[in-house]
Structure formats: structure tokens, C-alpha cells
Protein backbone atom coordinates (compact mmCIF):
# COMPACT_ATOMS: atom_id res chain seq x y z
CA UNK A 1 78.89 81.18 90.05
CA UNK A 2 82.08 80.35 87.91
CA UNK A 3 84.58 83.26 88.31
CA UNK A 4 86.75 84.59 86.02
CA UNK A 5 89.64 84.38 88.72
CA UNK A 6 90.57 83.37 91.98
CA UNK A 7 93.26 84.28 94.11
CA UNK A 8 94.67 83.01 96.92
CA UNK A 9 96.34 84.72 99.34
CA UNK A 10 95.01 88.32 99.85
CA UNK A 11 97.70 89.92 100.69
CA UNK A 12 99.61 93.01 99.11
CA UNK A 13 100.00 91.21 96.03
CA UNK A 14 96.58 89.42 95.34
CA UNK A 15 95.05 92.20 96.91
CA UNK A 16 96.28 94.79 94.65
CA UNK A 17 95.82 92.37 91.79
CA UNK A 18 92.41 91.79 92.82
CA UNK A 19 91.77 95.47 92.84
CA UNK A 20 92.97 95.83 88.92
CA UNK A 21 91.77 92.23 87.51
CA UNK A 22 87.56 93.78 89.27
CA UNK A 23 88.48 97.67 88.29
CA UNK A 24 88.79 96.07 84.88
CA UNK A 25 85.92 94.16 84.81
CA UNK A 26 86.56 90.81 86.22
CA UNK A 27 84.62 88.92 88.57
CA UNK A 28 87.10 87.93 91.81
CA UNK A 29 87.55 85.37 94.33
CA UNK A 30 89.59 86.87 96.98
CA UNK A 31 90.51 83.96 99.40
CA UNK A 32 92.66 84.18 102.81
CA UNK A 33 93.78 82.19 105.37
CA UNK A 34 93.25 85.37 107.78
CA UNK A 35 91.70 88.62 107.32
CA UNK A 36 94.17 91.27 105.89
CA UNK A 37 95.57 93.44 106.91
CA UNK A 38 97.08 91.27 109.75
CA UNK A 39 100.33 90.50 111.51
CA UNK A 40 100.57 86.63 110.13
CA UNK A 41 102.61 87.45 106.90
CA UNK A 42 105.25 90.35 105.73
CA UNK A 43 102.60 92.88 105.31
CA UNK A 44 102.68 94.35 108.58
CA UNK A 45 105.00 96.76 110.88
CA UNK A 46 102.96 100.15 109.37
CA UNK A 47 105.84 101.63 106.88
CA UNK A 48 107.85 100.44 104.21
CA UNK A 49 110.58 101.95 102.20
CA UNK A 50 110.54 103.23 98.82
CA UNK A 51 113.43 103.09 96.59
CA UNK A 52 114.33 103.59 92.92
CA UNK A 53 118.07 103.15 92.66
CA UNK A 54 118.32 100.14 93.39
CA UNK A 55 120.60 97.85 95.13
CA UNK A 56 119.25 94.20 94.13
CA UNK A 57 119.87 95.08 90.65
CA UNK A 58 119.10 97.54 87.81
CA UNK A 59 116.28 95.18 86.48
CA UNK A 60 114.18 96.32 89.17
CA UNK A 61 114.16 99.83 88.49
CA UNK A 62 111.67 99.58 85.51
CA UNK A 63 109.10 98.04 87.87
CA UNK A 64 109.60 99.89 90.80
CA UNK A 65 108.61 103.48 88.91
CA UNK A 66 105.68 102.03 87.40
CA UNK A 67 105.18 100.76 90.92
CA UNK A 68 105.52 104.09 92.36
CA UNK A 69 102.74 105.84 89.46
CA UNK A 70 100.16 103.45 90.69
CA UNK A 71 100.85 103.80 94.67
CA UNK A 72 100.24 107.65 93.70
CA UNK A 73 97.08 106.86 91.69
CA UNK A 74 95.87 104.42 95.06
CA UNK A 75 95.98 106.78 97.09
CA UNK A 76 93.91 109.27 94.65
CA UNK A 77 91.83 106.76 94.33
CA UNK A 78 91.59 105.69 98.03
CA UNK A 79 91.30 109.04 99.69
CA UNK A 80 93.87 107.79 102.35
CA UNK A 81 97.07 109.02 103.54
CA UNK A 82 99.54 106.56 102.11
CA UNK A 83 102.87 108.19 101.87
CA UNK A 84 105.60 110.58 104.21
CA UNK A 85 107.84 112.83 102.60
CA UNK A 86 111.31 111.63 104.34
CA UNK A 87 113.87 111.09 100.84
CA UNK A 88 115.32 107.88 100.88
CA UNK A 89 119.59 107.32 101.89
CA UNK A 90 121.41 104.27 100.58
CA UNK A 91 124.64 103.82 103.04
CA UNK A 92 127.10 101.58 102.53
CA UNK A 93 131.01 100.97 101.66
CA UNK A 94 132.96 102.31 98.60
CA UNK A 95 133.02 97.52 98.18
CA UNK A 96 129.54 97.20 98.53
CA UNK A 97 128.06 95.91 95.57
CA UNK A 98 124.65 96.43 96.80
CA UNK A 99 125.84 100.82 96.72
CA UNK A 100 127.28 99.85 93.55
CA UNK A 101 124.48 98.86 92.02
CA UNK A 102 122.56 101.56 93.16
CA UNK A 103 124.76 104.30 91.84
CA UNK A 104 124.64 102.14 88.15
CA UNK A 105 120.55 102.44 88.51
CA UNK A 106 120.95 106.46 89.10
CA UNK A 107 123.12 106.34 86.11
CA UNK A 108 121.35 104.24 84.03
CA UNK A 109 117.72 105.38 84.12
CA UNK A 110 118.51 109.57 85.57
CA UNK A 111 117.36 108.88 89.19
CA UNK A 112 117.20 112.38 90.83
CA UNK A 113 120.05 111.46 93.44
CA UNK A 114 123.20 112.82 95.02
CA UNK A 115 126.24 111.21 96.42
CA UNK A 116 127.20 112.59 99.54
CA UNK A 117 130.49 111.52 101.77
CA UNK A 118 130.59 110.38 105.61
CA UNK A 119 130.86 113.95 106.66
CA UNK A 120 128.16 115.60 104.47
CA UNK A 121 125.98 113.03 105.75
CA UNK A 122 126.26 113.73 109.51
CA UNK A 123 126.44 117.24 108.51
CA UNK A 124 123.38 117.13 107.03
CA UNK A 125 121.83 114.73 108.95
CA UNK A 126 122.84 115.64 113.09
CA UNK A 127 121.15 111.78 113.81
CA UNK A 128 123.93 110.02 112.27
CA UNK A 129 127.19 109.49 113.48
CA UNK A 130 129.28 107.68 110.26
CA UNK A 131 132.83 106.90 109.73
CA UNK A 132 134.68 108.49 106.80
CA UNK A 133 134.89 104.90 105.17
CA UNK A 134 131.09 104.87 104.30
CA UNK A 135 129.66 106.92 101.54
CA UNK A 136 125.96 107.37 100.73
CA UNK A 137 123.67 107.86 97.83
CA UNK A 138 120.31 110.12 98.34
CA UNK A 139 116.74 109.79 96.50
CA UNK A 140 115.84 113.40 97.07
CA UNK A 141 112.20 112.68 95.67
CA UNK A 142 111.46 109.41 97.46
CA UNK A 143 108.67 108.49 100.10
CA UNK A 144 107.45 105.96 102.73
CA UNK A 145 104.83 103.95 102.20
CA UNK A 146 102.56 103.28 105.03
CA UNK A 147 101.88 99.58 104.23
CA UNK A 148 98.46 98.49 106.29
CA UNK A 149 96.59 101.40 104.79
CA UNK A 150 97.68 100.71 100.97
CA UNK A 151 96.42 97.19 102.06
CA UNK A 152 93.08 98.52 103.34
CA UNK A 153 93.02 101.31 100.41
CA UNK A 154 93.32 97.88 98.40
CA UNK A 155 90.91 95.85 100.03
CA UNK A 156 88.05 98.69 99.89
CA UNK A 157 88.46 99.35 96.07
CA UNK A 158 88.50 95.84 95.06
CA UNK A 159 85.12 95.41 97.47
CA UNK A 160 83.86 98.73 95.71
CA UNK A 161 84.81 97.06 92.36
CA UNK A 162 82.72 94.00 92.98
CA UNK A 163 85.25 91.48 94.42
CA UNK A 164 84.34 88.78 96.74
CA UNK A 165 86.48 88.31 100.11
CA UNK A 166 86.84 85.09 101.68
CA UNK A 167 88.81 85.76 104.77
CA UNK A 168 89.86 83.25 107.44
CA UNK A 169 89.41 80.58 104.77
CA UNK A 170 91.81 77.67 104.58
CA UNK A 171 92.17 75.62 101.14
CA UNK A 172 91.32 72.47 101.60
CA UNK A 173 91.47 70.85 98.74
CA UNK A 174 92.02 72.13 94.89
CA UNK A 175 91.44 70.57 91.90
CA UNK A 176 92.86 72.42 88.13
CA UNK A 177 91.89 71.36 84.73
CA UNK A 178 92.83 73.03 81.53
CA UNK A 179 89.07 74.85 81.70
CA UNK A 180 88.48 75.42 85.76
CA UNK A 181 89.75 75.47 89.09
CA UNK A 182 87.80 73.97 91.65
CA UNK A 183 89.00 75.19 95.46
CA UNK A 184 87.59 73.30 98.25
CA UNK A 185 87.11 75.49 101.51
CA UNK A 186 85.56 74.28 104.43
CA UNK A 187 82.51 76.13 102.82
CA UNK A 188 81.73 77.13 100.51
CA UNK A 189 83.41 75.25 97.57
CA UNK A 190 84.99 78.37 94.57
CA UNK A 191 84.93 77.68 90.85
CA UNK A 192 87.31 80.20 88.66
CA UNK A 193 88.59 80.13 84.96
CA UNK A 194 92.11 81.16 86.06
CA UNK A 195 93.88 81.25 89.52
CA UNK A 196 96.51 83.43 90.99
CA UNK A 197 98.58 81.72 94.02
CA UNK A 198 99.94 84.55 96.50
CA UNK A 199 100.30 82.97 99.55
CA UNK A 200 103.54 84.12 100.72
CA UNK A 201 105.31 81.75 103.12
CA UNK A 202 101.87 78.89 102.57
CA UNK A 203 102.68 79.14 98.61
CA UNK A 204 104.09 75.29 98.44
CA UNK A 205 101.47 74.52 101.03
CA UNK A 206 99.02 75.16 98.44
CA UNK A 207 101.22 74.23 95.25
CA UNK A 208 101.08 70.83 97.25
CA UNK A 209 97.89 69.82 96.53
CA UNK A 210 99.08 70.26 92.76
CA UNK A 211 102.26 68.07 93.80
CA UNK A 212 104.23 70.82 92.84
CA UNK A 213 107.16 72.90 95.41
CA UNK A 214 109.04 76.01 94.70
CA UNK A 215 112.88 76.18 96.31
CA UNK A 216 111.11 78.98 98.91
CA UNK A 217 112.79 79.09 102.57
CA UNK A 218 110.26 80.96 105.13
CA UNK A 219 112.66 83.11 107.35
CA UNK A 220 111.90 84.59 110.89
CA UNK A 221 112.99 88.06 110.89
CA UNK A 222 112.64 90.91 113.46
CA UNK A 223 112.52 94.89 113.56
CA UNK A 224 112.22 97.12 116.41
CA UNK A 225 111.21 100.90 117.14
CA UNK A 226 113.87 103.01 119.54
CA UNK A 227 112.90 106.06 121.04
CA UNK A 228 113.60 109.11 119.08
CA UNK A 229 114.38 113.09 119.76
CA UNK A 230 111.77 113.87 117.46
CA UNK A 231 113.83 117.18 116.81
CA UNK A 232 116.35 114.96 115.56
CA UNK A 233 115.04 111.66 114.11
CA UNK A 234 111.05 113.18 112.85
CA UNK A 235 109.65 112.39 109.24
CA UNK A 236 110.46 115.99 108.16
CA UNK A 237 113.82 116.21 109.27
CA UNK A 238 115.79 112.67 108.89
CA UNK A 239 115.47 110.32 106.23
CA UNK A 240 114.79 106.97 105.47
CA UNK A 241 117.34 104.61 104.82
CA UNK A 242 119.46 101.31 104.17
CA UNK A 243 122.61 100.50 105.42
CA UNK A 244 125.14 97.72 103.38
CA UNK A 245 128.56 97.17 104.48
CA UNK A 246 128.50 93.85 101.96
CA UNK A 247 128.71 91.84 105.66
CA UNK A 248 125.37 92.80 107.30
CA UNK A 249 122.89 94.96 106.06
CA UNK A 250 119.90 96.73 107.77
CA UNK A 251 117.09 99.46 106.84
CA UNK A 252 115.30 102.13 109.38
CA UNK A 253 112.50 104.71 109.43
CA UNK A 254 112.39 108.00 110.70
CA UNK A 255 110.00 108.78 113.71
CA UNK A 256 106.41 108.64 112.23
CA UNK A 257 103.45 110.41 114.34
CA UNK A 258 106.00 110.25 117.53
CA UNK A 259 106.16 106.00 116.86
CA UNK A 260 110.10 106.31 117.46
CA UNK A 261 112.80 105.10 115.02
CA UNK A 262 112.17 101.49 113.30
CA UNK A 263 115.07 99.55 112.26
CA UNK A 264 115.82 95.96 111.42
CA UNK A 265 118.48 93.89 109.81
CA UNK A 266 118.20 92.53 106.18
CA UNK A 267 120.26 89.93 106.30
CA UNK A 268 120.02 86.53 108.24
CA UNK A 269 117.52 85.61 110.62
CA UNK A 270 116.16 81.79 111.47
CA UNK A 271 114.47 79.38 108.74
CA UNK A 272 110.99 78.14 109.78
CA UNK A 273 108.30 75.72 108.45
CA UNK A 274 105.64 76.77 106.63
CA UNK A 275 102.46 76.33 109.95
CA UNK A 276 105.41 77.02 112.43
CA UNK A 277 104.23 79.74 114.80
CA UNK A 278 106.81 82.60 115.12
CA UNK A 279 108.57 82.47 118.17
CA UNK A 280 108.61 85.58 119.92
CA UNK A 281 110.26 88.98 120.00
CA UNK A 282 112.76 88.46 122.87
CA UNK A 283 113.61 84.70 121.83
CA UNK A 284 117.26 85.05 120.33
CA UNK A 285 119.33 87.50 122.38
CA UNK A 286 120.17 89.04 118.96
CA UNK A 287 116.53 90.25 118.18
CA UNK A 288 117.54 93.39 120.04
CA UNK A 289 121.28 93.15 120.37
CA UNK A 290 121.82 93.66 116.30
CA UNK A 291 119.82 96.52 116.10
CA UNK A 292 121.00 98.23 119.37
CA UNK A 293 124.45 97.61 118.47
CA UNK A 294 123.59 99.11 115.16
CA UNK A 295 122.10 102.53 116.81
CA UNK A 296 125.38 102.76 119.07
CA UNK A 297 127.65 102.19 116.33
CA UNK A 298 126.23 104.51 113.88
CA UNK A 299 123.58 106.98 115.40
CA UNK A 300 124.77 110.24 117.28
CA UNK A 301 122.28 109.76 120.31
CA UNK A 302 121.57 107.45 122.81
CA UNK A 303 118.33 105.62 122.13
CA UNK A 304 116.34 103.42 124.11
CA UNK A 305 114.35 100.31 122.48
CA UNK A 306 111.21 100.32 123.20
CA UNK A 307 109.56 97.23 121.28
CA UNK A 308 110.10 94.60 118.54
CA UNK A 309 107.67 92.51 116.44
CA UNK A 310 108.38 89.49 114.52
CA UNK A 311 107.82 88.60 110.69
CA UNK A 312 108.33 85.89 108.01
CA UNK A 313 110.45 86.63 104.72
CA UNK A 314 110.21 83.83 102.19
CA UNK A 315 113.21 83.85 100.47
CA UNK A 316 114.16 81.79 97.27
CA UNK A 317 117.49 81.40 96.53
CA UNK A 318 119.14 84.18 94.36
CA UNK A 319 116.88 86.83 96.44
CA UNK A 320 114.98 87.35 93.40
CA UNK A 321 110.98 87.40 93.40
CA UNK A 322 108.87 84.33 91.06
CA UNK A 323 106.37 85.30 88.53
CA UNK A 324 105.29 82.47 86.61
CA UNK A 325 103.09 80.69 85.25
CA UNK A 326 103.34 77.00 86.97
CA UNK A 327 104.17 74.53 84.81
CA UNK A 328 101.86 71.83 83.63
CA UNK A 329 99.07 74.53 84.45
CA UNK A 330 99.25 77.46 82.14
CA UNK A 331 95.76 78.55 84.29
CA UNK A 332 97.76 78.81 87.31
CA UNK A 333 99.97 81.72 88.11
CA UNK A 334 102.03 82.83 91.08
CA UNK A 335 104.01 85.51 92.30
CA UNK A 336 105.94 84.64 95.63
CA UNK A 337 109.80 84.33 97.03
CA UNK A 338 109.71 88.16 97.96
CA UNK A 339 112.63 88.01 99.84
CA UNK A 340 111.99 91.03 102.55
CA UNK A 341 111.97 93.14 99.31
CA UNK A 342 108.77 93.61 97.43
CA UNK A 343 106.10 95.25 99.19
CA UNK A 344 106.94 98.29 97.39
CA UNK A 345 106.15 96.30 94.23
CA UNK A 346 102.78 95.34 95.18
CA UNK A 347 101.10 98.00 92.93
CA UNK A 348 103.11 96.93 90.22
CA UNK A 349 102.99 93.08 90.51
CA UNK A 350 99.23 93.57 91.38
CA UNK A 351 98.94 95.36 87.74
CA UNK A 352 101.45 92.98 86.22
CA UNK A 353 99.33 89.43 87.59
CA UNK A 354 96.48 91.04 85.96
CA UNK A 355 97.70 91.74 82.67
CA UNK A 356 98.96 88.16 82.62
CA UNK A 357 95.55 87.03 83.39
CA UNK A 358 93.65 89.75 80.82
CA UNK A 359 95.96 89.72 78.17
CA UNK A 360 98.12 86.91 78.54
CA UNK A 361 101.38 88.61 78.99
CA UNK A 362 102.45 91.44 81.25
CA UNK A 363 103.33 95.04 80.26
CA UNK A 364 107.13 94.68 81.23
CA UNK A 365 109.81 92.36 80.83
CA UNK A 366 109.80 89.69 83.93
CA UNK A 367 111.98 87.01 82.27
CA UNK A 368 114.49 87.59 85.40
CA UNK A 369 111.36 86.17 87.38
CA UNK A 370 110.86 83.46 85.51
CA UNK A 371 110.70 80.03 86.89
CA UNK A 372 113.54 78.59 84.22
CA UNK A 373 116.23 79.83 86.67
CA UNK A 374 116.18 77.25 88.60
């Protein structure tokens, strides 16, 4: 069997464009190194945040409400539970571009937002303890994505669609001519028209065997949960939010089913090779010490941390995501270098990888993705 595509890396991108390319007709390869949802890539750690106004640019706002109309349709479609309520606050300094740039994105496109002061905020909000110098901008409307189940929601309606699932699968080899892709697995050996590389932090391990490399840097990153007062800190009462002093910059969760606050920094973390195993929660004394000294500097109560994971950003160099075609192999695309910011584009890069494939051209403008950057 030839198949119209294959993609590897089945993840929250190729799984949600595996989902659209078989909903539409397509026959799918759907090839991974491990069986998703798993705690390998930057899919993991149960929630995610949602946000429209956004602080990485104004250019992102088109995709992330066309995102948002297909996470509602998923999980229509999916019968799951994919969302909590919580509103979404962006805190940071009157000098912080990143606040600056969201305030331009409520302007620009009528976000349903409010800026609030220091004192509003910990009015509002009892949790947080902020000093006058911060200001904050709230997404009344905004939700939290629970980001294993829209992976599973994914996985099941692709299946249900007709896509084939390769999991624990490594690429050995891969051969592309202008007609087919040949990839070589330890067995069996996939045949596809066209083929979609989202591998995350393994994209130039695969590119490789085209002796092609993207300017991608894998990062170790960490995020922990605290103990909460659930009166306090719950889904239904405190928000979610994002924190950007234009020094350091962190994000955090409400409590979810009693789970406890998450939070984790943004910013910084440790460069890693591409097969490196993570090193541990625990490792660097700042795995906890950043986000603890984050909860005592800006959170009213005293909370205790109760655990941290680890997980892998792959980060290109502006911070902005690739969506290209690779060069020499109009057959190939990818979509990769999502910086610790685009799960909550999956849906739309998902639709967007199989327009490109369909049609030849995606429905929005993704020339700020575009390979020539660099």
C-alpha cells in the first residue's frame, strides 16, 4: 500500500494533522518513536494554557482563534472533557514588551480583555500577593486545555477515520524522490506520496538522513505542582496565568481536580542533544528553587512543593515556530521549533499541515514561519 501521506512524529501536531488529512479522506501513516500520549516530548504535564492576546507577537493571534474553533469542535467531536473554565491573566511590568504586545493584540483584533492594576488584582484574586509596579491584562473568556486527552481525543478520531499508527517505531532509513517517500522501519518498510516531519526535538535526527539540519536547540525545562488551599487557588476561583518582568518569565495553573498549583519558568533552562536522556527533576538546585522563590515572592500563602517533572522545548532562534516546506523536497513538509509555545496551536497547525498537503497552500498567512528567515 502506497499512502497518500506519512507523518512522522505523532505527536500534537502530526496527530491532529493526521486526524484532518484521514477526516478528509486521506489514507495516513502515523509513525512514532513512542506511543503518544507519553512523557518523552513537550506534550505532557496534563494542562496547557490558552491565550489570545498575545505576547510573542500579534501575528499569532489569527492562528490561535482558529486554533481555539477547532479545540471546541474536538472536543464535540471527541466526547471528552478537554477544557476548564479558569480566564487567562497576563502579568508583567508597565517595560515588558511581552505585556505590550499583548495589550496591541486586544487592541488590534477586539480581544474581550480588561486591564487591571497590582491592587485590583490581589483584590480580586486573594492568591496573589503583587507589587504596585506590575500591571495585568485579563482574557475573561479563555480556558485550559487539558493536553493528554486532546492528544488521545486526536489519536481515537484519526484511528476512527482510518489512519494507521505505528508507535514505538524508529526511522531507520528514508529515501524521497519527487513521486514517493520510502521510510525504512525496522519493519515494516512505509511508502507515501507526501510526508509531514513532526518530530519535535528528533526533527534534524530525521532531516539527517536527507542531509539536511534546521538551527533547532532541544532545551531541558522543568515545572512543578505546589500544594494549594483549594478555597483559594481552585479552577473556579483563580486563574490561569503568565508572568513577564522582561528578565524572567514563568506561567502557572490553578488547582485542577485537587492536583495543586503548576508553575514553571519560560525562560532558560539547559541545552541537550537530541538521544540525551533528561536528567532528572532534582538535578539543578534551581529546578525547585525558581519556582519556590517565585510562589514566595508573589503568592499570598505559603505553599509547599510537592513534585516536578522534566520536559524538552526545542527552540529555534527568534522563538518563532517553522512551517515549511524543506527545500530541495517540495514533498516534504515540517512544522517544528515550538519553542515551549505551541501546543495550543496544535489544532490549528494540524488543520494548516493538511491544507498544505490537500491543497497546496494553507488557509492563513504563515510567511513569518517560513524557512527564508534564516
Amino acid at each position: 500500500m502506497i499512502y497518500d501521506v506519512a507523518i512522522i512524529g505523532a505527536g500534537s501536531m502530526g496527530m491532529a494533522a493526521g486526524y484532518y488529512l484521514a477526516k478528509n479522506g486521506k489514507t495516513v501513516a502515523l509513525i512514532d518513536s513512542n506511543n503518544p500520549p507519553h512523557s518523552n516530548g513537550s506534550h505532557h504535564g496534563e494542562t496547557r494554557i490558552i491565550r489570545h492576546a498575545y505576547g510573542e507577537g500579534d501575528s499569532y493571534v489569527p492562528l490561535a482563534l482558529r486554533s481555539q474553533e477547532l479545540w471546541y469542535e474536538l472536543e464535540q467531536a471527541s466526547n471528552r472533557k478537554l477544557f476548564h473554565q479558569t480566564g487567562v491573566l497576563n502579568i508583567g511590568s508597565k517595560e515588558s514588551t511581552f505585556l505590550q504586545n499583548v495589550m496591541q493584540s486586544v487592541e488590534k483584533y477586539k480581544l474581550s480583555a480588561e486591564i487591571l492594576t497590582a491592587q485590583e488584582i490581589n483584590k480580586r484574586w486573594p492568591g496573589y500577593h503583587l507589587p504596585d509596579s506590575l500591571i495585568g491584562c485579563f482574557e475573561t473568556n479563555l480556558r485550559v486545555l487539558m493536553s493528554e486527552e486532546a492528544i488521545i481525543a486526536y489519536r481515537d478520531l484519526a484511528i476512527k477515520h482510518g489512519a494507521n499508527l505505528y508507535t514505538n517505531s524508529q526511522v531507520q532509513h528514508l529515501i524521497v524522490t519527487n513521486d514517493l517517500t520510502t521510510i525504512e522501519l525496522a519493519d515494516p518498510h512505509i511508502e507515501a506520496k507526501q510526508l509531514i516531519i513532526t518530530a519535535g526535538k528528533g526533527t534534524n535526527q530525521i532531516l539527517s538522513l536527507l542531509g539536511y539540519e534546521l538551527p533547532l536547540q532541544p532545551v531541558r525545562k522543568t515545572f512543578s505542582w505546589f500544594e494549594a488551599k483549594e478555597e483559594i487557588y481552585h479552577s473556579h476561583t483563580f486563574p490561569a496565568w503568565s508572568y513577564d518582568n522582561a528578565n524572567e518569565i514563568y506561567y502557572g495553573f490553578p488547582s485542577i481536580d485537587g492536583a495543586g498549583i503548576k508553575i514553571g519558568r519560560h525562560d532558560g533552562g539547559y541545552p541537550v542533544q537530541t538521544k540525551e536522556t533528561l536528567k532528572a527533576f532534582g538535578t539543578y538546585p534551581e529546578d525547585e528553587q525558581d519556582v519556590t522563590q517565585f510562589i514566595h515572592q508573589y503568592m499570598s500563602a505559603d505553599l509547599k512543593h510537592k513534585q516536578g517533572k522534566v520536559c524538552t522545548y526545542t527552540n529555534t532562534p527568534d522563538g518563532n515556530f517553522i512551517i515549511d516546506r524543506i527545500p530541495n523536497y517540495q514533498n516534504v513538509i515540517t512544522a517544528c521549533g515550538f519553542s515551549g509555545h505551541g501546543f495550543k496551536f496544535s489544532s490549528g497547525v494540524g488543520e494548516l499541515l493538511s491544507q498544505m498537503v490537500i491543497h497546496g497552500k494553507s488557509s492563513l498567512d504563515i510567511g513569518y514561519f517560513s524557512l527564508d528567515r534564516f
